[in-house]
Protein backbone atom coordinates (compact mmCIF):
# COMPACT_ATOMS: atom_id res chain seq x y z
CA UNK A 1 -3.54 -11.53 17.56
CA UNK A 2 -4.18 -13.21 20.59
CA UNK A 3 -2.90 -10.12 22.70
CA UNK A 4 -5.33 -8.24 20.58
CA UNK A 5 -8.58 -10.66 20.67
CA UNK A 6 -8.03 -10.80 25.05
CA UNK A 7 -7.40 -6.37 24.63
CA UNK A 8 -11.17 -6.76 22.78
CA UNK A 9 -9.94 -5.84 19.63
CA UNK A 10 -12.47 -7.18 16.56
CA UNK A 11 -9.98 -9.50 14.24
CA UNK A 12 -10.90 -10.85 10.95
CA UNK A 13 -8.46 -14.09 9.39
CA UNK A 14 -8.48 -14.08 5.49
CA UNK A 15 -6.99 -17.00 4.17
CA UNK A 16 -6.44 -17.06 0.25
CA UNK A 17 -5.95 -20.51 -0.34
CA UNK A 18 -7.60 -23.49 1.64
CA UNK A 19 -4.76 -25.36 2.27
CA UNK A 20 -5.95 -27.84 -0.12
CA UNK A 21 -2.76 -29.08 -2.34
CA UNK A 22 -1.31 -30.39 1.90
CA UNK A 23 1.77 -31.70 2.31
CA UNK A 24 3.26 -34.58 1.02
CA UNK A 25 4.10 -36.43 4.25
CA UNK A 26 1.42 -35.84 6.20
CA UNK A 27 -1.47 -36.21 3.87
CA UNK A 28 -2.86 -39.27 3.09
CA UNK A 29 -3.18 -40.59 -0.01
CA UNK A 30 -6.81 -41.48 -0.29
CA UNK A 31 -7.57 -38.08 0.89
CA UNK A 32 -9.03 -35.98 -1.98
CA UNK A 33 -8.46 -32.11 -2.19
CA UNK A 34 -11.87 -30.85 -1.28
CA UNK A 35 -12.31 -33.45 1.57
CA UNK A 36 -8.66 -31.91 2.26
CA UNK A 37 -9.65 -28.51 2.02
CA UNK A 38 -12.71 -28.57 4.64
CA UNK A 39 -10.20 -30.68 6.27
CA UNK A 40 -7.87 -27.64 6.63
CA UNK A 41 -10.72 -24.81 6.66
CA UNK A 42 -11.91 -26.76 9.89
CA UNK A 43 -8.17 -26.24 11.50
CA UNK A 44 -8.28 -22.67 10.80
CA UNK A 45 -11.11 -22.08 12.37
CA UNK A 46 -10.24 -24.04 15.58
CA UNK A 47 -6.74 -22.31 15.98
CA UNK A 48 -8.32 -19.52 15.27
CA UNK A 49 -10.97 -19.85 18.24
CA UNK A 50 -8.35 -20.73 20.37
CA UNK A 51 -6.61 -17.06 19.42
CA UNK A 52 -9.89 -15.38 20.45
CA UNK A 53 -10.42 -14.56 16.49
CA UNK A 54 -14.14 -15.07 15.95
CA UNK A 55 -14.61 -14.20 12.18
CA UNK A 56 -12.35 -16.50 9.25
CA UNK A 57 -12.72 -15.61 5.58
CA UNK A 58 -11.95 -18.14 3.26
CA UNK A 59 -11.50 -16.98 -0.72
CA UNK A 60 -10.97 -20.50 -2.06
CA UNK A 61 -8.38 -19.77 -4.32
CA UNK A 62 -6.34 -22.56 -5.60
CA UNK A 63 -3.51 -23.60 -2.83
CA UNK A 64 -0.24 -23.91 -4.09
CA UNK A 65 -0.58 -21.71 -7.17
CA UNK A 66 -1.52 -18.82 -6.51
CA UNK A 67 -0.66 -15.73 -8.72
CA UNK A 68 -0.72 -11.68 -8.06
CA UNK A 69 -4.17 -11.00 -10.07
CA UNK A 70 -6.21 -8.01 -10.39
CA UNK A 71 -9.07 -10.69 -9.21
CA UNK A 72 -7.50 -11.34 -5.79
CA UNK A 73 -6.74 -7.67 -5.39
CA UNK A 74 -10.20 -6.77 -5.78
CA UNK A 75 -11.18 -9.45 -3.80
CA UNK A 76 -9.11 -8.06 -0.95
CA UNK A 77 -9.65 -4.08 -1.89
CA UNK A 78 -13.07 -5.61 -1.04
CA UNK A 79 -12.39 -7.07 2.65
CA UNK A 80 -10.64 -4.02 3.75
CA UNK A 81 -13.21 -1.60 2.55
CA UNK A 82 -15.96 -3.79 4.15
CA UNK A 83 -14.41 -4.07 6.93
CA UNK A 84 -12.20 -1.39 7.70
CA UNK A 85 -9.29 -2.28 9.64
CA UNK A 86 -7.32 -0.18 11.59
CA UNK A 87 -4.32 -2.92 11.23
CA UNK A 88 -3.52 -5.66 8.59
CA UNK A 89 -0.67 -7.84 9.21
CA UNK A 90 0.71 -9.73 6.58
CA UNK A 91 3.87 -11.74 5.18
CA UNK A 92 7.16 -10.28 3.85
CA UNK A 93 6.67 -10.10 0.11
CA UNK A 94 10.20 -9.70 -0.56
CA UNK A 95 11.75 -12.15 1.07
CA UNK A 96 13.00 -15.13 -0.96
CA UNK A 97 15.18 -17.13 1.83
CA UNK A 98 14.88 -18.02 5.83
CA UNK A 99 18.11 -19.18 6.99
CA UNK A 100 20.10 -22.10 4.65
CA UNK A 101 17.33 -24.04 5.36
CA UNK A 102 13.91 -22.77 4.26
CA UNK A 103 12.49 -21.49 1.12
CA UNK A 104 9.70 -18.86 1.38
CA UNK A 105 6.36 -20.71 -0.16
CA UNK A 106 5.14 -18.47 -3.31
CA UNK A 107 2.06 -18.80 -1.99
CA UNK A 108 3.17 -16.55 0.81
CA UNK A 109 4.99 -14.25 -1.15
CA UNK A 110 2.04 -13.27 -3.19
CA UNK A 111 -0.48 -13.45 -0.77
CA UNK A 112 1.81 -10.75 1.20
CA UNK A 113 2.59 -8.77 -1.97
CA UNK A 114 -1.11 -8.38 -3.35
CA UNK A 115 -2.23 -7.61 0.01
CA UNK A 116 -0.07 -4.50 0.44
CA UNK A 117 -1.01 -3.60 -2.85
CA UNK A 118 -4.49 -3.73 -1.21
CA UNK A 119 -4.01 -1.79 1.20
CA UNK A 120 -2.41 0.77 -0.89
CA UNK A 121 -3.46 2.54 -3.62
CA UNK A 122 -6.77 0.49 -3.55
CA UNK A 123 -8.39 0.16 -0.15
CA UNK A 124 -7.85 4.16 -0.25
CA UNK A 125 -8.37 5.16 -4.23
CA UNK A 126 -12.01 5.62 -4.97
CA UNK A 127 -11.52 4.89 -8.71
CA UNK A 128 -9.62 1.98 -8.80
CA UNK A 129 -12.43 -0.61 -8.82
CA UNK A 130 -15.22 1.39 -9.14
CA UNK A 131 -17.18 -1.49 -9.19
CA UNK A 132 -16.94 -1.99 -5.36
CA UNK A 133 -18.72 1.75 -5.13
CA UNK A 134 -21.41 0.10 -7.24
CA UNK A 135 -21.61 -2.40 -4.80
CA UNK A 136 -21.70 0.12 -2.04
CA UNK A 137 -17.72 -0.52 -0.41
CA UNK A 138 -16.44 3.10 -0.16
CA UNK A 139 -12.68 3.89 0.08
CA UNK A 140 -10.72 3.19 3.57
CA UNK A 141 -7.50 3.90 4.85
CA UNK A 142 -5.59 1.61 6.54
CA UNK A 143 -3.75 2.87 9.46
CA UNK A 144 -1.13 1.10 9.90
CA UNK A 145 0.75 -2.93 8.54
CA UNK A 146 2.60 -5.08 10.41
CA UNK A 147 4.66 -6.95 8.30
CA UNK A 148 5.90 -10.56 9.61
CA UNK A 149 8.63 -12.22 8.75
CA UNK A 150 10.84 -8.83 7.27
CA UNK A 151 14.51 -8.77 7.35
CA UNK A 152 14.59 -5.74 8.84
CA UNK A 153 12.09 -5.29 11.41
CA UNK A 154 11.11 -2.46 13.20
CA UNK A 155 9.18 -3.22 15.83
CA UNK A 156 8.93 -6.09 19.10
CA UNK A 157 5.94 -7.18 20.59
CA UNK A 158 6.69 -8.72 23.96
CA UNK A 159 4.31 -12.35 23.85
CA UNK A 160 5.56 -13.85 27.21
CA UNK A 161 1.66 -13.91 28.19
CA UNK A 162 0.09 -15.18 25.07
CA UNK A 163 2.81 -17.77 23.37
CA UNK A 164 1.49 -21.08 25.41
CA UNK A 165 -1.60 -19.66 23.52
CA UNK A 166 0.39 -19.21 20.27
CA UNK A 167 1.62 -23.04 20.41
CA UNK A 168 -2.30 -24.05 21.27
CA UNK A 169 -3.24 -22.62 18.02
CA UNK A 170 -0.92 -24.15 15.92
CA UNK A 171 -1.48 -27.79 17.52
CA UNK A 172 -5.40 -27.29 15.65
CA UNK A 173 -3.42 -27.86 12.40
CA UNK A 174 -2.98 -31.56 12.86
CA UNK A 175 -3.05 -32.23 9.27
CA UNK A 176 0.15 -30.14 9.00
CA UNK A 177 2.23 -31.48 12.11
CA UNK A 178 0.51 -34.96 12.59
CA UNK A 179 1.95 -35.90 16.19
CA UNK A 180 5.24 -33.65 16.28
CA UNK A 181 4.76 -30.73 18.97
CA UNK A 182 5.67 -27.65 18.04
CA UNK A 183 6.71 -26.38 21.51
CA UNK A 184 10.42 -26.11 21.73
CA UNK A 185 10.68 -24.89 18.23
CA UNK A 186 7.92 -22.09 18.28
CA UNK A 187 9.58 -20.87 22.01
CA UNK A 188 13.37 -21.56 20.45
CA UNK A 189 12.12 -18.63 17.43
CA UNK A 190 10.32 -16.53 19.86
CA UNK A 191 12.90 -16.52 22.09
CA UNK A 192 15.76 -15.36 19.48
CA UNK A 193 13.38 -12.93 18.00
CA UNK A 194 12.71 -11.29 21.28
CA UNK A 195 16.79 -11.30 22.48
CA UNK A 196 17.32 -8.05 20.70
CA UNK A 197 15.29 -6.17 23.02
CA UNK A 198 16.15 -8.11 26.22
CA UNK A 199 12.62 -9.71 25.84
CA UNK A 200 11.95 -13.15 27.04
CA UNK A 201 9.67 -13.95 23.81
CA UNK A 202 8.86 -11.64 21.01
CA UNK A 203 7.19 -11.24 17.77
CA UNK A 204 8.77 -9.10 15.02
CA UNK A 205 7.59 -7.14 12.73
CA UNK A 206 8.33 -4.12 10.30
CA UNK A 207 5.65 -1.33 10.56
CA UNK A 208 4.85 0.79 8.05
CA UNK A 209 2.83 3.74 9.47
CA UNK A 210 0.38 4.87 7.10
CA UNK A 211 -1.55 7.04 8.74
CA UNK A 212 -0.75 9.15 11.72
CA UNK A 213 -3.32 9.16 14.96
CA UNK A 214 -5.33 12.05 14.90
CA UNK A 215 -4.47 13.58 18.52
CA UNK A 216 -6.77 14.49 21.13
CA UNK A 217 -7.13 18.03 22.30
């Protein structure tokens, strides 16, 4: 993203949840979850500042619990139409396990699953959710989705240039990582992610191409 923002490319955040269930260690326990969740909205925005990513959508849905609902589909249907992305990058629905040592958050898993669902058949169907015609959001096709986090990806974007920038971001979520620095481990991943392709530092992701370019005569 932060490749993107500097290439002057207009990104939009959505975040589902607003953080606001925490973590056990690091929140404290007179904290209350909607002092938590401005708490947490706040660090989004500053990280996402630092990225170069100007506009953050916050649904408010309930952190922690979240479920695949027609509701949130909608909701989303509704972003992409109004806003019609060429891209949207998401999680890896599918995967359950990272390493022996990590459990994917079902937050995440949903979040990634209803938002390819989304993307397609909704963003693209004009009569599923004919309400959003009614309230003027006609059909879009996404182009193409990055998928993080896949088991199988496809594709390595070389972030030599941007990861200091990466790490900067993530430091705004104090809440999350308290006074631990996130440096060795975020250049450890991006390093073994980008050793594949001979790259120094890479992100990885599976791309599903949706819809080809239109070429130029």
């Amino acid at each position: 993203m932060a490749k993107w923002a500097r290439a002057g490319s207009e990104i939009i955040s959505v975040c589902i949840t607003s953080g606001d269930a925490g973590s056990n260690d690091k929140t404290p326990a007179h904290m209350t979850k909607q002092e938590l969740a401005r708490l947490r909205e706040e660090e989004q925005r500053s990280a996402c500042r630092v990225l170069g990513v100007n506009h953050v959508v916050f649904l408010n849905y309930p952190d922690g619990i979240l479920q695949p609902t027609v509701d949130l589909r909608r909701d989303l249907t509704r972003l992409i139409r109004q806003h019609k992305p060429a891209v949207v990058i998401c999680g890896a629905p599918t995967v359950r396990f990272y390493g022996d040592s990590y459990m994917n958050h079902p937050d995440h898993r949903v979040a990634a699953d209803v938002a390819l669902d989304a993307v397609f058949p909704s963003a693209g169907t004009r009569f599923i959710f004919p309400e959003l015609l009614t309230e003027g959001y006609e059909p879009h096709e996404v182009k193409q989705v990055f998928v993080h986090g896949s088991e199988k990806p496809t594709t390595f974007i070389d972030i030599a240039s941007s990861l200091e920038t990466k790490i900067a971001a993530l430091k705004e979520h104090k809440s999350q990582i308290g006074d631990w620095d996130p440096t060795d481990m975020m250049k450890e991943w991006a390093k073994d992610e980008g050793k594949e392709k001979g790259l120094e530092a890479a992100e990885a992701f599976r791309v599903m191409i949706l819809k080809e370019e239109e070429k130029k005569e």
